[in-house]
N, C-alpha and C. Protein backbone atom coordinates (compact mmCIF):
# COMPACT_ATOMS: atom_id res chain seq x y z
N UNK A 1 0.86 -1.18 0.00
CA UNK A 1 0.00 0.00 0.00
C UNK A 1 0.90 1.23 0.00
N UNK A 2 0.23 2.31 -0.74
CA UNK A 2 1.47 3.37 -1.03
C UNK A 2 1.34 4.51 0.02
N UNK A 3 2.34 5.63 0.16
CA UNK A 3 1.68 6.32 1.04
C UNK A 3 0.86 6.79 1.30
N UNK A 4 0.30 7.57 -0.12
CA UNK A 4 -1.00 8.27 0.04
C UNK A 4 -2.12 7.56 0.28
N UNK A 5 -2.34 6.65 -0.01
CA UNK A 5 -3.24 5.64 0.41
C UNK A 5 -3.22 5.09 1.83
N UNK A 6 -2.53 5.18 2.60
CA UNK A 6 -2.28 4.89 4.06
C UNK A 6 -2.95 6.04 4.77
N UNK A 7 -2.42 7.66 4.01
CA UNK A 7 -3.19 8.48 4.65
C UNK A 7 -4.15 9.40 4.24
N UNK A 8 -5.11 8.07 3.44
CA UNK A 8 -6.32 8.33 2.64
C UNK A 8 -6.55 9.62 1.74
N UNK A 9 -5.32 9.72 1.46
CA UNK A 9 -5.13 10.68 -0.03
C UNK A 9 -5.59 10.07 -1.22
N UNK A 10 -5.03 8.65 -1.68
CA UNK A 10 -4.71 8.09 -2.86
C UNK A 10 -6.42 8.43 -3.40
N UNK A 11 -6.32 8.12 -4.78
CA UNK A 11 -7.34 7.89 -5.02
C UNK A 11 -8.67 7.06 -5.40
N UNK A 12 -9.58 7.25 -5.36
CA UNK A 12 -10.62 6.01 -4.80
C UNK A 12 -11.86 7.19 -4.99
N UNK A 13 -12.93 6.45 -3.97
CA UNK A 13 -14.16 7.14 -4.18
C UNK A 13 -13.82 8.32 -3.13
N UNK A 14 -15.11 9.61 -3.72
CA UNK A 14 -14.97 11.00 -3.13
C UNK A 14 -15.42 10.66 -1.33
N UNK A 15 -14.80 11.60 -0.89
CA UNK A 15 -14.86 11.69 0.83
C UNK A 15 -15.89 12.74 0.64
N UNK A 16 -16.99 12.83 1.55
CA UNK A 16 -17.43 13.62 2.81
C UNK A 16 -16.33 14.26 3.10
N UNK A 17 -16.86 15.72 3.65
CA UNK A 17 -16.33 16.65 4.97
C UNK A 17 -16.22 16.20 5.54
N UNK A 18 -15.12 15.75 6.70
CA UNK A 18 -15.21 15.60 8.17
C UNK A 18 -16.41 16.02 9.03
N UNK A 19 -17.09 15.04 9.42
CA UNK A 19 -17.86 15.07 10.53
C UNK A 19 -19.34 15.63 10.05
N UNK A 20 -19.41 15.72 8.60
CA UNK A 20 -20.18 15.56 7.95
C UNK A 20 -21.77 14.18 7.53
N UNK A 21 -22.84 14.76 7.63
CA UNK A 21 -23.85 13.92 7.34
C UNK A 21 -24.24 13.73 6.20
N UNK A 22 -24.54 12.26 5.26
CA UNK A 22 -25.55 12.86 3.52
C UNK A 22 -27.08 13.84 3.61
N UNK A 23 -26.99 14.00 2.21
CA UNK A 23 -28.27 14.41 2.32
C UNK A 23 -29.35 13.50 2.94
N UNK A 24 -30.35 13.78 3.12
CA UNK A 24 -31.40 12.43 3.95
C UNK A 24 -33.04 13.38 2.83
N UNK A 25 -33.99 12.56 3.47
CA UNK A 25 -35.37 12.33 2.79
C UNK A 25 -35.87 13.42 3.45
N UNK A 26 -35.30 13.51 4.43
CA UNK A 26 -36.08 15.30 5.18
C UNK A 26 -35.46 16.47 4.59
N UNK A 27 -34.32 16.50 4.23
CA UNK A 27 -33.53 17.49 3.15
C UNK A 27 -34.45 17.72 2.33
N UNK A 28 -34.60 16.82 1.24
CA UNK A 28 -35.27 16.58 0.31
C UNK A 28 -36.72 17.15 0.34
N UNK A 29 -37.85 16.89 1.25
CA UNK A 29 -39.08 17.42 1.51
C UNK A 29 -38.96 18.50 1.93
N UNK A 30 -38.14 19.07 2.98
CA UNK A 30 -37.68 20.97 3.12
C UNK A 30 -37.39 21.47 1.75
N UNK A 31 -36.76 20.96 1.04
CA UNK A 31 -37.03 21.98 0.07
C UNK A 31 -38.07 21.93 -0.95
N UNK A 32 -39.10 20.74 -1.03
CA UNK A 32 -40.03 20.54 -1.50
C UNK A 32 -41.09 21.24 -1.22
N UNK A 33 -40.92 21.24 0.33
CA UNK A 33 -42.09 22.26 0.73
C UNK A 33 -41.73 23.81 0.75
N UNK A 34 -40.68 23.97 0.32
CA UNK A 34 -40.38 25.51 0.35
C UNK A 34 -40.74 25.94 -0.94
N UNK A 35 -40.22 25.14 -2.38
CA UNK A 35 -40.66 25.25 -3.34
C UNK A 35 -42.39 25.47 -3.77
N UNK A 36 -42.72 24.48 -2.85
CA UNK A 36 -44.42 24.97 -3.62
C UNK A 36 -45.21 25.79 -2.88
N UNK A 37 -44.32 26.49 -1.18
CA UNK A 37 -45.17 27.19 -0.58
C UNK A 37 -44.46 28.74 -0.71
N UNK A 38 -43.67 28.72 -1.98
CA UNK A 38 -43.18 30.22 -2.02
C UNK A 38 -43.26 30.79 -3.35
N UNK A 39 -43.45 31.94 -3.86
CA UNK A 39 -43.48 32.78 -5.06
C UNK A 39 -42.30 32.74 -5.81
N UNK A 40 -42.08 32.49 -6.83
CA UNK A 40 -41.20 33.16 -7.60
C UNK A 40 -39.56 32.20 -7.27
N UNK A 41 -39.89 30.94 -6.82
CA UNK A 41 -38.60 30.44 -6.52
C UNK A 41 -37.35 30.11 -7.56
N UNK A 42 -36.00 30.68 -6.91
CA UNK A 42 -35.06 30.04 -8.06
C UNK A 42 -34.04 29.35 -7.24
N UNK A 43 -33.36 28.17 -7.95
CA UNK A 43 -32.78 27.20 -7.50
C UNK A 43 -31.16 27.80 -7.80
N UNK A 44 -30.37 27.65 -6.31
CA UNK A 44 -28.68 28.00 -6.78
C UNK A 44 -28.28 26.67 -6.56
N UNK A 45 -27.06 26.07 -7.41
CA UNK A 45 -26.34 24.96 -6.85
C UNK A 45 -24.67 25.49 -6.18
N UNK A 46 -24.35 25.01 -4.98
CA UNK A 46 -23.39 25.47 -4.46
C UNK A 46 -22.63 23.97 -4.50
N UNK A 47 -21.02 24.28 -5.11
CA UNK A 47 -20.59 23.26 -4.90
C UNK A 47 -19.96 22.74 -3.64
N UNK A 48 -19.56 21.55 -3.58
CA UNK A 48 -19.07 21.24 -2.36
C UNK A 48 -17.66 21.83 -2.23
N UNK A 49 -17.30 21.49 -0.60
CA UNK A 49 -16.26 22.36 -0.96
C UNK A 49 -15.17 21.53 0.54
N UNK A 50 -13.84 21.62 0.57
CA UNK A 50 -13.07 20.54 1.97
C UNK A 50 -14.31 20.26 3.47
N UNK A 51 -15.15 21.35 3.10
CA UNK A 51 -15.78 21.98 4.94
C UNK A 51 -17.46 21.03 4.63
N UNK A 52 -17.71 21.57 3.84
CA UNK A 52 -19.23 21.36 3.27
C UNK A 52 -19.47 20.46 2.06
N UNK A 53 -21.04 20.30 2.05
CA UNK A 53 -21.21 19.26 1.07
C UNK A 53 -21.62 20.12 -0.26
N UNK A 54 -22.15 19.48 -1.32
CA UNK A 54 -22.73 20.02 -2.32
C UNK A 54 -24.38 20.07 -1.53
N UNK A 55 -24.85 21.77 -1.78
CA UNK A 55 -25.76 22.16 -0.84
C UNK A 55 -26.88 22.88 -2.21
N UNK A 56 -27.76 22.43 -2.04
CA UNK A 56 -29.03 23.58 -2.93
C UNK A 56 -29.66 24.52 -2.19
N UNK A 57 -29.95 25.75 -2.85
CA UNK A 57 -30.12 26.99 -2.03
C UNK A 57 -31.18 27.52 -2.91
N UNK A 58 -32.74 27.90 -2.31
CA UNK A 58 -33.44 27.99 -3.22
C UNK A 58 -33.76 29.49 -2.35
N UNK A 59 -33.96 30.31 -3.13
CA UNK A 59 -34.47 31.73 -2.93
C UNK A 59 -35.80 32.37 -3.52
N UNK A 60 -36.90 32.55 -2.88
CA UNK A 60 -38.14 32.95 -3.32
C UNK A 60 -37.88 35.08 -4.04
N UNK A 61 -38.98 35.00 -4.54
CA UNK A 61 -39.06 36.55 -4.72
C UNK A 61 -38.79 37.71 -3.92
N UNK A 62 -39.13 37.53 -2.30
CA UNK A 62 -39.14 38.50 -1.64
C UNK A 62 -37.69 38.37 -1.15
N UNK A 63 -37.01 37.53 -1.63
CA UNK A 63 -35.61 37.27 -0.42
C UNK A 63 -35.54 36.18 0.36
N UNK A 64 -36.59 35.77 0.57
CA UNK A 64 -36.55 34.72 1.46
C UNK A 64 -36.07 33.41 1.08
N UNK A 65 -34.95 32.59 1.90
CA UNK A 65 -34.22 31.68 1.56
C UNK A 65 -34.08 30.23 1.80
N UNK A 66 -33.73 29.12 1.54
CA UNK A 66 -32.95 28.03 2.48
C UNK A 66 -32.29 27.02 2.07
N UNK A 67 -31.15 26.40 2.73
CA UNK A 67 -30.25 26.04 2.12
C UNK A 67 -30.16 24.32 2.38
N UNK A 68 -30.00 23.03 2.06
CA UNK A 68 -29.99 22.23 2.38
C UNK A 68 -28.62 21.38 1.43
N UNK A 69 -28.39 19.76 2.30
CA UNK A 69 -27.70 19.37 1.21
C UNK A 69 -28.35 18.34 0.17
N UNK A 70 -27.27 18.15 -0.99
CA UNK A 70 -28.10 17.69 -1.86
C UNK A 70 -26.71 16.56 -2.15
N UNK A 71 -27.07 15.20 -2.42
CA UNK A 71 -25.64 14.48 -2.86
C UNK A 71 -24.71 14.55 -3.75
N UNK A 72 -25.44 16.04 -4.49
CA UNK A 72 -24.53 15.75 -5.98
C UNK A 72 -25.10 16.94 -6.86
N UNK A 73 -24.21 17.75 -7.95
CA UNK A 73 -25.22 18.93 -8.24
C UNK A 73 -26.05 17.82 -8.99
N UNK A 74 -25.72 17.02 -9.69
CA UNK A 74 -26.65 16.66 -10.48
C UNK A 74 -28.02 16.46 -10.38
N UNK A 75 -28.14 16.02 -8.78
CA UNK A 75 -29.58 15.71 -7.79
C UNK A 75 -30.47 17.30 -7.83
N UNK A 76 -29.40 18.42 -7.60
CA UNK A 76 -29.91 19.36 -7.35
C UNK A 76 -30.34 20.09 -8.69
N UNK A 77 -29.63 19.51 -10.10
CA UNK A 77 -30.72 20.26 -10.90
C UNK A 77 -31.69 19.39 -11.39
N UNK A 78 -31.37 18.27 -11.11
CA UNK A 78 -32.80 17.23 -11.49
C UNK A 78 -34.07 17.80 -10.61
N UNK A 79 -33.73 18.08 -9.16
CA UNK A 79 -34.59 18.50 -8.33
C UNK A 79 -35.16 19.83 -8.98
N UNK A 80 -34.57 21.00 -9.55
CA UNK A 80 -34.79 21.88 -9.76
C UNK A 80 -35.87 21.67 -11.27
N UNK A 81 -35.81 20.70 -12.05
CA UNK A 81 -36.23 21.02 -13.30
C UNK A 81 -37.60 19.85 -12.60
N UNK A 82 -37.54 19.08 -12.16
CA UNK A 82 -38.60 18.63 -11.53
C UNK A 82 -39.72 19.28 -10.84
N UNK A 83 -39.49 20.39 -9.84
CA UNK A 83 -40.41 21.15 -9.49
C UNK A 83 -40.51 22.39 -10.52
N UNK A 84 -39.80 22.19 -11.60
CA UNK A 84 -40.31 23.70 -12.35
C UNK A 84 -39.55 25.25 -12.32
N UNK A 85 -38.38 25.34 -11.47
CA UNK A 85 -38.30 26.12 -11.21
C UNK A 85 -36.85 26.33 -12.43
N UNK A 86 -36.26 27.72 -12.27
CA UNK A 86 -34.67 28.03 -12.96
C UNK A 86 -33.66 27.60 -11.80
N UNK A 87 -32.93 27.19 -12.45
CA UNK A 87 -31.33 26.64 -11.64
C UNK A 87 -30.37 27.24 -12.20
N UNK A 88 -29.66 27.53 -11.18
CA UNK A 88 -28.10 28.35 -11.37
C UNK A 88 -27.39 27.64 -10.64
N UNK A 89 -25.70 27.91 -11.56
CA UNK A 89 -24.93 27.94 -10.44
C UNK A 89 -24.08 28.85 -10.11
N UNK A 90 -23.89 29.23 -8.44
CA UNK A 90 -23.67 30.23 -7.82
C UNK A 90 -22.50 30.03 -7.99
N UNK A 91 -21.58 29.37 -8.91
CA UNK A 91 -19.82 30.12 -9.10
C UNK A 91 -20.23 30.72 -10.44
N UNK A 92 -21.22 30.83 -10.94
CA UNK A 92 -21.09 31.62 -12.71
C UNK A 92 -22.21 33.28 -12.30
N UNK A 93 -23.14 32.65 -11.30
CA UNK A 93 -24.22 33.83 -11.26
C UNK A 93 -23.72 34.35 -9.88
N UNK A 94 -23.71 34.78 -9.07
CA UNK A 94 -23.12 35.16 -7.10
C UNK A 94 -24.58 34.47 -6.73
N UNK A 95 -24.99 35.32 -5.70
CA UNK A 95 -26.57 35.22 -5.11
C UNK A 95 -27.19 36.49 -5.06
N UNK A 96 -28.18 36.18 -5.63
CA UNK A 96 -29.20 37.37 -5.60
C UNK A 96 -29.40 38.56 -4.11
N UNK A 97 -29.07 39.70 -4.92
CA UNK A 97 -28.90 40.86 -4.19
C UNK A 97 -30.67 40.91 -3.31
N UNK A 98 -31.69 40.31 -3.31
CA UNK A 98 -32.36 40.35 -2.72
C UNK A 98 -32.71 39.12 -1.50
N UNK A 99 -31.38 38.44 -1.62
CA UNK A 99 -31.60 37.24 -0.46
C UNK A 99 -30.54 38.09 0.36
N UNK A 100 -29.88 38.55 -0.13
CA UNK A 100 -28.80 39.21 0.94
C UNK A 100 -29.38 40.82 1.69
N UNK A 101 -30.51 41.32 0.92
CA UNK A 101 -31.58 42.43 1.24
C UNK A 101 -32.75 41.62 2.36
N UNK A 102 -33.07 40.68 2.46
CA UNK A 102 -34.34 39.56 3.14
C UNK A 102 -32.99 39.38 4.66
N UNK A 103 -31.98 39.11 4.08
CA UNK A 103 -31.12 38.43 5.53
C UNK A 103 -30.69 39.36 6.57
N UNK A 104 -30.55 40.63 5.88
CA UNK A 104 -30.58 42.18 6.82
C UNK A 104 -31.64 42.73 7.22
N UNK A 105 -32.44 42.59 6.68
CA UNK A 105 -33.87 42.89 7.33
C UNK A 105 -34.15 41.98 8.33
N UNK A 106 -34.09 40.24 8.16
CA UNK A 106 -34.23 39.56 9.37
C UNK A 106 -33.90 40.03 10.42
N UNK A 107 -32.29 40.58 10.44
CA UNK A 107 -31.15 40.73 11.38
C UNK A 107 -31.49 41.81 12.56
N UNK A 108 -32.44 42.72 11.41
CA UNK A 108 -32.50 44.41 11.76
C UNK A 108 -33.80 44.05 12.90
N UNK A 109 -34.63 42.90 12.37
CA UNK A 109 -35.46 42.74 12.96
C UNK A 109 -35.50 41.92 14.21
N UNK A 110 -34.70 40.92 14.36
CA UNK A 110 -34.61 40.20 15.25
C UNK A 110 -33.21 41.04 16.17
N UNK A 111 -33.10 42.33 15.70
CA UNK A 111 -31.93 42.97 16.97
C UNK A 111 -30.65 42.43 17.31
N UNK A 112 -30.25 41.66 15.90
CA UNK A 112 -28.95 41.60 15.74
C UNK A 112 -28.78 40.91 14.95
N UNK A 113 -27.74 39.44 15.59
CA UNK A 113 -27.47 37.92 14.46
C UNK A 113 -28.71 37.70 14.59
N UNK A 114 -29.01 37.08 12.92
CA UNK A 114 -30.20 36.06 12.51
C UNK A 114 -29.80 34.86 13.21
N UNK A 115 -30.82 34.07 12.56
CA UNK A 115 -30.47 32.25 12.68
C UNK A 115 -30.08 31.62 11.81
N UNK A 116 -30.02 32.37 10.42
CA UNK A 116 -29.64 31.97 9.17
C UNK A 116 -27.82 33.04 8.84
N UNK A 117 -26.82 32.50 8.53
CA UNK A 117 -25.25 32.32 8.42
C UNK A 117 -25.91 33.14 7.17
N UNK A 118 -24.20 34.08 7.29
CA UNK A 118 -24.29 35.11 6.49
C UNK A 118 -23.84 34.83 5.36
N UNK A 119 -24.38 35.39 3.77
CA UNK A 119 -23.50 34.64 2.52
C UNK A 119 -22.65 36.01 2.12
């Protein structure tokens, strides 16, 4: 066995983040139900990255947001063309100047940090 392979460098199948969970079936229905109970939704795909997984981030009209993981972009634009909606991905487009307008208003409103991590 070679070195890198001793200290699970070599290559083989993709790793998880450390201390990281998959997506699960409740992922999946959160954003199902966000999709059909919001206006104007558009789908971002965020790739994974050493820390995080590959995550879908769907943003309604008014700003309003949420982010879950997804196993793979591919899941996340199948998901996206399945419920109907437009899919991006957020290394070619950023994120919409009105989810980042919805997350300061939360902030302003709840009198400081939100509960939702800043993009």
């Amino acid at each position: 066995m070679g070195l890198l392979k001793r200290l699970g460098l070599g290559r083989g199948p993709a790793r998880r983040p450390s201390g990281d969970r998959p997506a699960t079936g409740q992922d999946s229905a959160h954003l199902a139900e966000f999709a059909a109970s919001r206006v104007g939704v558009e789908a971002y795909v965020e790739p994974a990255t050493n820390v995080t997984p590959t995550t879908l981030l769907l943003v309604a009209t008014d700003g309003e947001w949420t982010r879950r993981r997804v196993p793979d972009p591919a899941t996340a634009r199948d998901f996206a063309r399945r419920t109907g909606i437009p899919v991006y991905d957020v290394n070619l487009t950023g994120y919409p100047q009105r989810m980042r307008e919805w997350t300061a208003r939360k902030r302003r409103e709840e009198g400081g940090t939100g509960s939702q991590p800043a993009v």
